[in-house]
PDB file of N, CA and C in Angstrom:
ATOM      1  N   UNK A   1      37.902  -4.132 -34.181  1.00  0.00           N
ATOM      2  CA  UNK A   1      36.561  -3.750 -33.748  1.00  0.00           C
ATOM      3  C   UNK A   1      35.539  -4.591 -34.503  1.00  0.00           C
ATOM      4  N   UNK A   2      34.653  -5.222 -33.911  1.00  0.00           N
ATOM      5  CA  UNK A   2      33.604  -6.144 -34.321  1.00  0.00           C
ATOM      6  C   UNK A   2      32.300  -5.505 -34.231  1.00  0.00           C
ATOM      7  N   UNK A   3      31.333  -5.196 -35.887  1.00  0.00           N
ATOM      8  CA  UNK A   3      30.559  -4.473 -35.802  1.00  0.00           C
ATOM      9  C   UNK A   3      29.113  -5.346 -36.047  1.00  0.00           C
ATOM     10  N   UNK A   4      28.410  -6.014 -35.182  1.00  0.00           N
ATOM     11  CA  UNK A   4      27.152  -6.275 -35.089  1.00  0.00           C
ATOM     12  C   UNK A   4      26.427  -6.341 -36.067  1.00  0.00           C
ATOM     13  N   UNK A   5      25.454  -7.065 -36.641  1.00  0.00           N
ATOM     14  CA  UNK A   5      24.617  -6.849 -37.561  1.00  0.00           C
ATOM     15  C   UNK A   5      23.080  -6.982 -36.832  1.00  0.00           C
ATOM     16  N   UNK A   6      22.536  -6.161 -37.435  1.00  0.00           N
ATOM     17  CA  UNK A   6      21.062  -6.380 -36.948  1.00  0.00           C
ATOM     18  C   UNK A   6      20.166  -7.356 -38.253  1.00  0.00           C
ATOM     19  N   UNK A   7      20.833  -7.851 -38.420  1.00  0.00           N
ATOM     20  CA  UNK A   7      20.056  -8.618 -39.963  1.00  0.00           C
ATOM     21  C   UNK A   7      19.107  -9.730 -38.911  1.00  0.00           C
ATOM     22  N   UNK A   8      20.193 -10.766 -37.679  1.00  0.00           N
ATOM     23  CA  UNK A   8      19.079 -12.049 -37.421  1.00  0.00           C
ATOM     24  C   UNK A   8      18.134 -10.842 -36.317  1.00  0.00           C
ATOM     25  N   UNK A   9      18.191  -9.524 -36.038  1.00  0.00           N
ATOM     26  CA  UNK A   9      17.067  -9.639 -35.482  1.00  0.00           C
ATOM     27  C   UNK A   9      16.433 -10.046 -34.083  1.00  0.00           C
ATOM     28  N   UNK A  10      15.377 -10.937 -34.645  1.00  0.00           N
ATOM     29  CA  UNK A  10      14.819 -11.632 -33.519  1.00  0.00           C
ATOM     30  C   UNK A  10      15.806 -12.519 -32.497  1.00  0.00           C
ATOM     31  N   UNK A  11      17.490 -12.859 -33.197  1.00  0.00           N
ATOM     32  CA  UNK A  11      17.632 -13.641 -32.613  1.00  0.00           C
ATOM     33  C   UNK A  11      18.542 -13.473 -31.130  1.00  0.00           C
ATOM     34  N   UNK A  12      18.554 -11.446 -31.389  1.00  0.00           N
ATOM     35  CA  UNK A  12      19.158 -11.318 -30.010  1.00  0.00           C
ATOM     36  C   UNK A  12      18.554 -10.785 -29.020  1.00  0.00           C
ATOM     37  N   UNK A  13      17.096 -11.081 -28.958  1.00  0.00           N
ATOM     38  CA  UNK A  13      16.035 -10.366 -28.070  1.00  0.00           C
ATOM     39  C   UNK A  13      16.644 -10.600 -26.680  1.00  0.00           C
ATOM     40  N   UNK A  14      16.322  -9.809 -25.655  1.00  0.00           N
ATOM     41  CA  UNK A  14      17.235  -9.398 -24.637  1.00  0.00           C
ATOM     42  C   UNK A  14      15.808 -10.056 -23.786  1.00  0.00           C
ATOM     43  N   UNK A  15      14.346  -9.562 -24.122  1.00  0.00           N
ATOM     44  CA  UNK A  15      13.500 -10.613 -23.615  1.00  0.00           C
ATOM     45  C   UNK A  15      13.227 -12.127 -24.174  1.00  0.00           C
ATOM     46  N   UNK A  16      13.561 -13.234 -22.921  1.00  0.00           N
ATOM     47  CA  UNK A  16      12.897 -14.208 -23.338  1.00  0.00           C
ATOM     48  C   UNK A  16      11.326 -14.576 -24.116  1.00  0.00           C
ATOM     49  N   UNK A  17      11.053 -15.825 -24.629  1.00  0.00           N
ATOM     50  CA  UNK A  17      10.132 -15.322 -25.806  1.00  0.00           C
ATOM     51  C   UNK A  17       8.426 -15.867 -24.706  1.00  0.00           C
ATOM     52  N   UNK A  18       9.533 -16.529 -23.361  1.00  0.00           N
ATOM     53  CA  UNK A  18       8.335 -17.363 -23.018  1.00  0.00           C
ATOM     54  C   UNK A  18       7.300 -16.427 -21.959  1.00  0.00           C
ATOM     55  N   UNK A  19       8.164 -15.188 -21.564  1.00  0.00           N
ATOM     56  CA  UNK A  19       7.627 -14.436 -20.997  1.00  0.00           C
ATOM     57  C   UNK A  19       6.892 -13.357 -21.649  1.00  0.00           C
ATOM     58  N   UNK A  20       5.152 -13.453 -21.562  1.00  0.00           N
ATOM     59  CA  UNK A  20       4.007 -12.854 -22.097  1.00  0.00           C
ATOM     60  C   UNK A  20       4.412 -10.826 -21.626  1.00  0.00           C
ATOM     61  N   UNK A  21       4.157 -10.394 -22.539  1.00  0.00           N
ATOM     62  CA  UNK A  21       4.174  -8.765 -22.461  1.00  0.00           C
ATOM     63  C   UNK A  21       2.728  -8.160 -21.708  1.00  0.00           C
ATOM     64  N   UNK A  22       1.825  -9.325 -21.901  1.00  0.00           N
ATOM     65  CA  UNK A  22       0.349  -8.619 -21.072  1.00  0.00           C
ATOM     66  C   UNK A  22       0.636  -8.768 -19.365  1.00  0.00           C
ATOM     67  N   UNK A  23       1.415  -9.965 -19.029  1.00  0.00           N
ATOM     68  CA  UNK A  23       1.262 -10.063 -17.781  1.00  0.00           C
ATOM     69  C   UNK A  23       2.383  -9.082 -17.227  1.00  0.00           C
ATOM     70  N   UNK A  24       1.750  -8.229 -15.991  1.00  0.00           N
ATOM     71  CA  UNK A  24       2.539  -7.074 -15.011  1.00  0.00           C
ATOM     72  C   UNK A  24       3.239  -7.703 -14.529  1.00  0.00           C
ATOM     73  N   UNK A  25       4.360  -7.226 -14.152  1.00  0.00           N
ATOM     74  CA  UNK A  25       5.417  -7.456 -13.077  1.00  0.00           C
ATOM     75  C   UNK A  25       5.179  -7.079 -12.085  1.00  0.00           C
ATOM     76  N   UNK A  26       5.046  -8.277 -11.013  1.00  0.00           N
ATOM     77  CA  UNK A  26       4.423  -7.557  -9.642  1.00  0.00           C
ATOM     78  C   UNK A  26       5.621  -7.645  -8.986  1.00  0.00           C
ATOM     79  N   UNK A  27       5.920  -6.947  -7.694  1.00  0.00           N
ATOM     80  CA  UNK A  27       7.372  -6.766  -7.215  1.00  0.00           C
ATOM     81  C   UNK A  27       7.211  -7.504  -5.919  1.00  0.00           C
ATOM     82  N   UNK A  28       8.212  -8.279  -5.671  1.00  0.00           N
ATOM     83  CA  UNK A  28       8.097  -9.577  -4.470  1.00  0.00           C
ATOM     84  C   UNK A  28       7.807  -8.645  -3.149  1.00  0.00           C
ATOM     85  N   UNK A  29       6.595  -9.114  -2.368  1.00  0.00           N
ATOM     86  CA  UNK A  29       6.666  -8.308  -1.059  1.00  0.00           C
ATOM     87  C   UNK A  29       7.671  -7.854  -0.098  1.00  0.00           C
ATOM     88  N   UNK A  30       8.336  -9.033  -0.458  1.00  0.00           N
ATOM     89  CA  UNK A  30       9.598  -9.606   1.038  1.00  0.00           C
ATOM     90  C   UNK A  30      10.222  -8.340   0.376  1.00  0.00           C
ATOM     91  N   UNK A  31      10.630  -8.139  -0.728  1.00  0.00           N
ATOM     92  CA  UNK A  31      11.450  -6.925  -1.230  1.00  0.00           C
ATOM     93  C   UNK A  31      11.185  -5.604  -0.752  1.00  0.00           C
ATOM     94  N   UNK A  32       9.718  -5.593  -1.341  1.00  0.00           N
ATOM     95  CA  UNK A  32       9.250  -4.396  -0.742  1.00  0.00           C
ATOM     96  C   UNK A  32       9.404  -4.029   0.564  1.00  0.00           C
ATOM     97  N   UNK A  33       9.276  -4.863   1.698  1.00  0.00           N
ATOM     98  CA  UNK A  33       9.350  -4.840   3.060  1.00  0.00           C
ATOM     99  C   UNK A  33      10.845  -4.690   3.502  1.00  0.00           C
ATOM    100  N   UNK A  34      11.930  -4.765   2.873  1.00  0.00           N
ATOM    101  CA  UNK A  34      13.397  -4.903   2.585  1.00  0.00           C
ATOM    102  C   UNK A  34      13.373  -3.731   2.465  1.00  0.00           C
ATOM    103  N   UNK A  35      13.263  -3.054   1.402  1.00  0.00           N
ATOM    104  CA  UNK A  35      13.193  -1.694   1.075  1.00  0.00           C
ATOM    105  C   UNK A  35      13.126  -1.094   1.939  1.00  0.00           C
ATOM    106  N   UNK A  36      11.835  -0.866   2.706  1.00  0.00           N
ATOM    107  CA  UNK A  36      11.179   0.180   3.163  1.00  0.00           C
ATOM    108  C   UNK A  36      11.970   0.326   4.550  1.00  0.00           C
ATOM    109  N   UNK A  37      12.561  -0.952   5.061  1.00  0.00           N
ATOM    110  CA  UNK A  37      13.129  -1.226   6.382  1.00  0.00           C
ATOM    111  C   UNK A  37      14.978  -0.848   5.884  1.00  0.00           C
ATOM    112  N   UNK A  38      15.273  -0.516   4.955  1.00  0.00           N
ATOM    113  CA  UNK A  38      16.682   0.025   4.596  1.00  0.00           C
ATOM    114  C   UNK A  38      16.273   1.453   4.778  1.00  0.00           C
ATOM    115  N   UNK A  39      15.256   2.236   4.235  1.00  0.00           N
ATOM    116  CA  UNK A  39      14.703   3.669   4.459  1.00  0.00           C
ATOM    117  C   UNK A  39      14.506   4.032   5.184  1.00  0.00           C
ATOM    118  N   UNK A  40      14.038   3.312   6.601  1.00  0.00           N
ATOM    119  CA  UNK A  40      13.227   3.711   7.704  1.00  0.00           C
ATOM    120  C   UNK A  40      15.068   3.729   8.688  1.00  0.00           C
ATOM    121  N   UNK A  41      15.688   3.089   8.227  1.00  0.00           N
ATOM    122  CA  UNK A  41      17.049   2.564   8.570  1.00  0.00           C
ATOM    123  C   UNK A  41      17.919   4.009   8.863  1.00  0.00           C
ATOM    124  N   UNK A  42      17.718   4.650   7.676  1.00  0.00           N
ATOM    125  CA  UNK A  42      18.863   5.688   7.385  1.00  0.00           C
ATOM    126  C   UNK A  42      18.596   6.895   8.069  1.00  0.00           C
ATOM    127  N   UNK A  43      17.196   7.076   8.366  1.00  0.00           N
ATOM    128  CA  UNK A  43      17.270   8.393   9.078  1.00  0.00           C
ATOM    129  C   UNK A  43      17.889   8.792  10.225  1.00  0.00           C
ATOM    130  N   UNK A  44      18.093   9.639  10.419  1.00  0.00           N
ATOM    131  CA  UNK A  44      19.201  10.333  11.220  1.00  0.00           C
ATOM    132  C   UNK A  44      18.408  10.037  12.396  1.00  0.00           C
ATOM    133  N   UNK A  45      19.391   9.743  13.686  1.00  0.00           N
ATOM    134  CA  UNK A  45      18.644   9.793  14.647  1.00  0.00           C
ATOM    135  C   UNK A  45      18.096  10.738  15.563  1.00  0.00           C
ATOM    136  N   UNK A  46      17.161  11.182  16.185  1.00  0.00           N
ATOM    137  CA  UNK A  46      16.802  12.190  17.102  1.00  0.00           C
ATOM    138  C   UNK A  46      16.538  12.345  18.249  1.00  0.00           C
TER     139      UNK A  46
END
């Protein structure tokens, strides 16, 4: 069993360093429109 050290820290940040924390994550439209058309998808028919 191999037990980790947290000593380096910074050096296993899971975020890259080049990506700023102020700027939002906006979510790709095409996705959104993906989404909504998998939802509209499932309802049962009537």
């Amino acid at each position: 069993m191999e037990v980790l050290s947290t000593a380096q820290g910074d050096a296993h940040c899971p975020l890259p360093r080049v990506v700023k924390a102020t700027q939002a994550a906006q979510p790709d439209r095409d996705l959104l429109l993906f989404m909504f058309g998998l939802t509209q998808g499932m309802r049962p028919q009537s």
